[in-house]
N, C-alpha and C. Protein backbone atom coordinates (compact mmCIF):
# COMPACT_ATOMS: atom_id res chain seq x y z
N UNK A 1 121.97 96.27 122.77
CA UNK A 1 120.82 95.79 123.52
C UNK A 1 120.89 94.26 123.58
N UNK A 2 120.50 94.06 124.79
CA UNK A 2 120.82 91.94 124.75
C UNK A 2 118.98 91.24 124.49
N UNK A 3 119.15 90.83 123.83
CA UNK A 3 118.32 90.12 123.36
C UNK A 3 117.08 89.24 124.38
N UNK A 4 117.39 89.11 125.47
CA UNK A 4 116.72 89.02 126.03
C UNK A 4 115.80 90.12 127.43
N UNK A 5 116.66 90.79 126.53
CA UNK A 5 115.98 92.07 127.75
C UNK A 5 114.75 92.55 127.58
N UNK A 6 114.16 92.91 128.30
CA UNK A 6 112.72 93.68 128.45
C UNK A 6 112.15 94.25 127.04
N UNK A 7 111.57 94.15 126.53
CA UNK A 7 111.14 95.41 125.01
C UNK A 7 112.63 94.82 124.33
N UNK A 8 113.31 94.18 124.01
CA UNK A 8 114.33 94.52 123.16
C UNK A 8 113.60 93.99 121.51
N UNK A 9 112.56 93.27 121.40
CA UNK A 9 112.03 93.27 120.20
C UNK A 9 110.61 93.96 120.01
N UNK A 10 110.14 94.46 121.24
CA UNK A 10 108.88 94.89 120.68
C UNK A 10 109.07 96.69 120.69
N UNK A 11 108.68 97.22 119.73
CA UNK A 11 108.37 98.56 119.04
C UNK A 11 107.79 99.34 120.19
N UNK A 12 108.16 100.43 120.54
CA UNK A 12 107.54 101.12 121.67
C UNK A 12 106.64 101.76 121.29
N UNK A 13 106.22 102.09 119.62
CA UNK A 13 105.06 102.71 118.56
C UNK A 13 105.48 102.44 117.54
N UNK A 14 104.06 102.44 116.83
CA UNK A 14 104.08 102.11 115.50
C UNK A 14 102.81 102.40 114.92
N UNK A 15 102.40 102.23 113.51
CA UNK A 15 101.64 102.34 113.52
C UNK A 15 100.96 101.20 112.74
N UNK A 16 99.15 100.87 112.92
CA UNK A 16 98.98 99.87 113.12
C UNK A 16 97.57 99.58 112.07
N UNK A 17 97.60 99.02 111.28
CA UNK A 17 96.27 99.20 109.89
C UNK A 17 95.73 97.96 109.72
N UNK A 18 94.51 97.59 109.63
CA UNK A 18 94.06 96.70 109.71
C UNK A 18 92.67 96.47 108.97
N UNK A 19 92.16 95.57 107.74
CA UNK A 19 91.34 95.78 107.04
C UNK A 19 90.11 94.04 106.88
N UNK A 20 89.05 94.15 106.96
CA UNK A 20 88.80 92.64 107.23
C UNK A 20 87.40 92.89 106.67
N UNK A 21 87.30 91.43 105.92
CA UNK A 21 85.62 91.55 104.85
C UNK A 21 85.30 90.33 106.29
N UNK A 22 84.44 90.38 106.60
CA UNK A 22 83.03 89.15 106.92
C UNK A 22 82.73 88.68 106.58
N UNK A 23 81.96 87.27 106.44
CA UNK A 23 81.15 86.51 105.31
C UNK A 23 80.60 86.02 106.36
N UNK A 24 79.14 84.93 106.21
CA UNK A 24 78.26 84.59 106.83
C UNK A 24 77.08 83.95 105.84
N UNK A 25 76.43 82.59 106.13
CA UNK A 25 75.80 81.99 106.17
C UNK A 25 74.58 81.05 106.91
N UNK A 26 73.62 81.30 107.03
CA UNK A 26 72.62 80.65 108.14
C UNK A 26 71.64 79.69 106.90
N UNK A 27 71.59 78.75 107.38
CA UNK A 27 70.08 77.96 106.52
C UNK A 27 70.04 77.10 107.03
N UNK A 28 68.66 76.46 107.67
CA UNK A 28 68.23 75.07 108.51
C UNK A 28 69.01 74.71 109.51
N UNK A 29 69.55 75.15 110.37
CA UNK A 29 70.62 74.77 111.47
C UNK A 29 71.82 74.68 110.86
N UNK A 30 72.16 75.06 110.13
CA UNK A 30 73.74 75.11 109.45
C UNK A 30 73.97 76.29 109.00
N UNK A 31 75.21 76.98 109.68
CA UNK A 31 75.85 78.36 109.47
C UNK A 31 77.51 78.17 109.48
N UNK A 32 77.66 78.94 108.44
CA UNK A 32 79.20 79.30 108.30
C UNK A 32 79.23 80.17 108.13
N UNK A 33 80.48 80.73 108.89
CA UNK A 33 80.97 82.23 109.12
C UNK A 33 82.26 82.32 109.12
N UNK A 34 83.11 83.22 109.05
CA UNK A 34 84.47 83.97 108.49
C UNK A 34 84.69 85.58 108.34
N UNK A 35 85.89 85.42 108.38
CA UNK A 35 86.37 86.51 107.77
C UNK A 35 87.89 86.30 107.51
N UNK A 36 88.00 87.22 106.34
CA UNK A 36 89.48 87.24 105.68
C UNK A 36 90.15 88.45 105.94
N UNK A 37 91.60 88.85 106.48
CA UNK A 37 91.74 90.37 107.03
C UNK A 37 93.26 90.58 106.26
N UNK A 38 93.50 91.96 106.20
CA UNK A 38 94.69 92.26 105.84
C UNK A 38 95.08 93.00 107.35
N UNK A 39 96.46 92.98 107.20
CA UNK A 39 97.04 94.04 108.38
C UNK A 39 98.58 93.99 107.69
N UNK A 40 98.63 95.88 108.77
CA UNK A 40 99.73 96.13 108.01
C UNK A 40 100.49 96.74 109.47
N UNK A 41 101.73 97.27 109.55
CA UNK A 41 102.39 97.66 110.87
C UNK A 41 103.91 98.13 109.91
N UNK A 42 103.74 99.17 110.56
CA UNK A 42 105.10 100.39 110.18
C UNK A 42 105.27 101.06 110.82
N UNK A 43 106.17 102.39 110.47
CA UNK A 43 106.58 103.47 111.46
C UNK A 43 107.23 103.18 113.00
N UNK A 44 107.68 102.07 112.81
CA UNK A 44 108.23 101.74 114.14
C UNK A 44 109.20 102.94 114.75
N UNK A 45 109.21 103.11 115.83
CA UNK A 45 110.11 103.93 117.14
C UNK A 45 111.40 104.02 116.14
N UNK A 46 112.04 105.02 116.94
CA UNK A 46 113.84 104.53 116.70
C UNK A 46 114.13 103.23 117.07
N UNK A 47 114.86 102.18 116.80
CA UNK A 47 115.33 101.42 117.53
C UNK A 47 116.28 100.22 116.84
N UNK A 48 116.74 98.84 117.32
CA UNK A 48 117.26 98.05 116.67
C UNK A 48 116.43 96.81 115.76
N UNK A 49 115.21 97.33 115.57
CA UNK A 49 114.41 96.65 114.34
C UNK A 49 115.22 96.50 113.19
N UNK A 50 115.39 95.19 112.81
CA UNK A 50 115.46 94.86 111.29
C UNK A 50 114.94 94.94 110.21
N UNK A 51 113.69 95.67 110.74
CA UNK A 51 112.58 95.94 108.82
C UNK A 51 112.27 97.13 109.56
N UNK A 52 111.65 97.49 108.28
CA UNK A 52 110.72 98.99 108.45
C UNK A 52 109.25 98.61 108.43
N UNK A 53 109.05 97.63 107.71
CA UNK A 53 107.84 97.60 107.94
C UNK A 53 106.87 96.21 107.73
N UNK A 54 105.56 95.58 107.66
CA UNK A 54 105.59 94.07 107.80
C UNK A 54 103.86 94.25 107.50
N UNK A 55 103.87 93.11 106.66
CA UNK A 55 102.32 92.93 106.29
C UNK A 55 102.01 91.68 106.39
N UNK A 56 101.15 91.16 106.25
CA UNK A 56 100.03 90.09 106.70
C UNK A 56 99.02 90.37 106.52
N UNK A 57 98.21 88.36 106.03
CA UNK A 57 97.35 88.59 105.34
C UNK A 57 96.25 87.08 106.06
N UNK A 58 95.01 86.64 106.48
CA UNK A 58 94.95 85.45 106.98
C UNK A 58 92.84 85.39 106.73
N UNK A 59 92.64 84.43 107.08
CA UNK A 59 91.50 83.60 107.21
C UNK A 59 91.14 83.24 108.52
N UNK A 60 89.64 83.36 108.75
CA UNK A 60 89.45 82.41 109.86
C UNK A 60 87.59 81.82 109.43
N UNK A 61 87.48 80.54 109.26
CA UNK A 61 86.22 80.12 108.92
C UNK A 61 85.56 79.14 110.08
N UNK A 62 84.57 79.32 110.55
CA UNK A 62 83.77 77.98 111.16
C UNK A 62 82.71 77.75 110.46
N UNK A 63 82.28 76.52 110.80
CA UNK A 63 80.92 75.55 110.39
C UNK A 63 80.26 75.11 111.57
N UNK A 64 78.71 75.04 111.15
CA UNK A 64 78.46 74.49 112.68
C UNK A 64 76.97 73.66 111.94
N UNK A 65 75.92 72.60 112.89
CA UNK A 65 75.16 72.38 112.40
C UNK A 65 74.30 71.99 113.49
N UNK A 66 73.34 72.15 113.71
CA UNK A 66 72.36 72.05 115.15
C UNK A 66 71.49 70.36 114.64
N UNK A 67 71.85 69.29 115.60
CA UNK A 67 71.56 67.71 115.11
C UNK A 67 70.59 68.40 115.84
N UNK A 68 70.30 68.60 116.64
CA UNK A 68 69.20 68.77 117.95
C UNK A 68 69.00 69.85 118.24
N UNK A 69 67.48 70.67 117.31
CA UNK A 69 67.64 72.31 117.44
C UNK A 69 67.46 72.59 118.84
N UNK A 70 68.19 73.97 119.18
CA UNK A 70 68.88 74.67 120.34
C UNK A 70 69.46 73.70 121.25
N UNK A 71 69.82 72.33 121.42
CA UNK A 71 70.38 71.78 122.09
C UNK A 71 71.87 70.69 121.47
N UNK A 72 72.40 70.84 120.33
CA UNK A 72 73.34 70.11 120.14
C UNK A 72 73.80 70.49 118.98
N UNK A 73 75.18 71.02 119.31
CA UNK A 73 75.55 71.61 117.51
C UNK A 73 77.06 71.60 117.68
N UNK A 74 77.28 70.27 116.71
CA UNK A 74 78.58 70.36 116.33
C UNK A 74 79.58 70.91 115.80
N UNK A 75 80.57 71.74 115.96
CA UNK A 75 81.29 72.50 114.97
C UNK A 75 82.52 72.63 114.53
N UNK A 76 82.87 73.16 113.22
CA UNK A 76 84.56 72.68 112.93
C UNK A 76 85.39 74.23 112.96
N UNK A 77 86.85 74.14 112.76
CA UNK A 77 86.80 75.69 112.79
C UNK A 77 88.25 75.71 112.26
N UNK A 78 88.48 76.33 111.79
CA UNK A 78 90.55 76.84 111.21
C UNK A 78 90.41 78.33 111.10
N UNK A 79 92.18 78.23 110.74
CA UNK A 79 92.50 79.83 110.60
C UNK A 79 93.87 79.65 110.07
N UNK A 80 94.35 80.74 109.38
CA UNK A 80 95.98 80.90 109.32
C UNK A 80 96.13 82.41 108.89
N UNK A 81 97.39 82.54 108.96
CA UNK A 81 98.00 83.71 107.97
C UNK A 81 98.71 83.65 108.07
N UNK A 82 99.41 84.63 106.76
CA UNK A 82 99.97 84.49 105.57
C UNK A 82 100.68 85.60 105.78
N UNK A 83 102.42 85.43 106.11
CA UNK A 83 103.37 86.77 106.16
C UNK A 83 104.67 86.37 106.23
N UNK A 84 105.09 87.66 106.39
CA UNK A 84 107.22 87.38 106.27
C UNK A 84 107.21 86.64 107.41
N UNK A 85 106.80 86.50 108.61
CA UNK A 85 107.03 85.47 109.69
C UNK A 85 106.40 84.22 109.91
N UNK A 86 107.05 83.32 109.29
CA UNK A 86 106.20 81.64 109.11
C UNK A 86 104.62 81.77 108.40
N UNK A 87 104.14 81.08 108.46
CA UNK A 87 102.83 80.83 107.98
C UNK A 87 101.82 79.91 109.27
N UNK A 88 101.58 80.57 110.20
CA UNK A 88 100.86 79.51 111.05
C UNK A 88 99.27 79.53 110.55
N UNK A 89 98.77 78.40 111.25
CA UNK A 89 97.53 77.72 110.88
C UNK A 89 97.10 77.44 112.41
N UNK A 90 95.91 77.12 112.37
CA UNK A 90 95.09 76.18 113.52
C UNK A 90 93.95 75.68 112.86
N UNK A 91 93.28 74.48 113.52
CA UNK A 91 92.41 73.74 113.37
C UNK A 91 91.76 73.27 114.84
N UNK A 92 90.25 73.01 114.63
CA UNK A 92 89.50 72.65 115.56
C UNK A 92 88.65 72.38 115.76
N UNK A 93 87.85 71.38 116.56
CA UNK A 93 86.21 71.03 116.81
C UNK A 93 85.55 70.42 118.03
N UNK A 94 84.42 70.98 117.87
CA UNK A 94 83.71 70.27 119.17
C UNK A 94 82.35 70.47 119.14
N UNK A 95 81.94 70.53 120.16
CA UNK A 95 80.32 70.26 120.52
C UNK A 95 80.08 71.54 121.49
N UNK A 96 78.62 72.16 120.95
CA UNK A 96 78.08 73.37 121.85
C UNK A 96 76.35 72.66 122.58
């Protein structure tokens, strides 16, 4: 199979598990919220996959705070996870 062909890395089935807590905070115009998730992916098709199977694990939190109730609320925000393929992250902020 050439490597750049159509599907040559993605799994035509598999199967696909996925587990995630929530968290949450509200008091005086300031709320933070999240959640932390596991996921898991196996049982792949026949095919030329190199693993059998692949887990991951990640975060995602924001903050926010209302200067000007219902009209101005600044907020910050990240994420990453955590697996056999790199470790990516993001970061971010702005105004609602």
């Amino acid at each position: 199979m050439k490597a750049f062909a159509t599907g040559a890395f993605a799994p035509q089935d598999a199967t696909y598990k996925m587990s995630a807590i929530g968290y949450g905070l509200k008091w005086n115009g300031f709320a933070v919220n999240g959640q932390y998730f596991f996921r898991w992916l196996n049982d792949f098709a026949d095919g030329p996959l190199p693993l059998a199977a692949t887990f991951d694990h990640g975060n995602e939190l924001s903050a926010s705070y209302f200067v000007k109730p219902k009209k101005l609320m600044p907020y910050v925000r990240a994420s990453w996870v955590r697996g056999q393929f790199r470790d990516p992250y993001e970061y971010g902020a702005g105004l609602r």
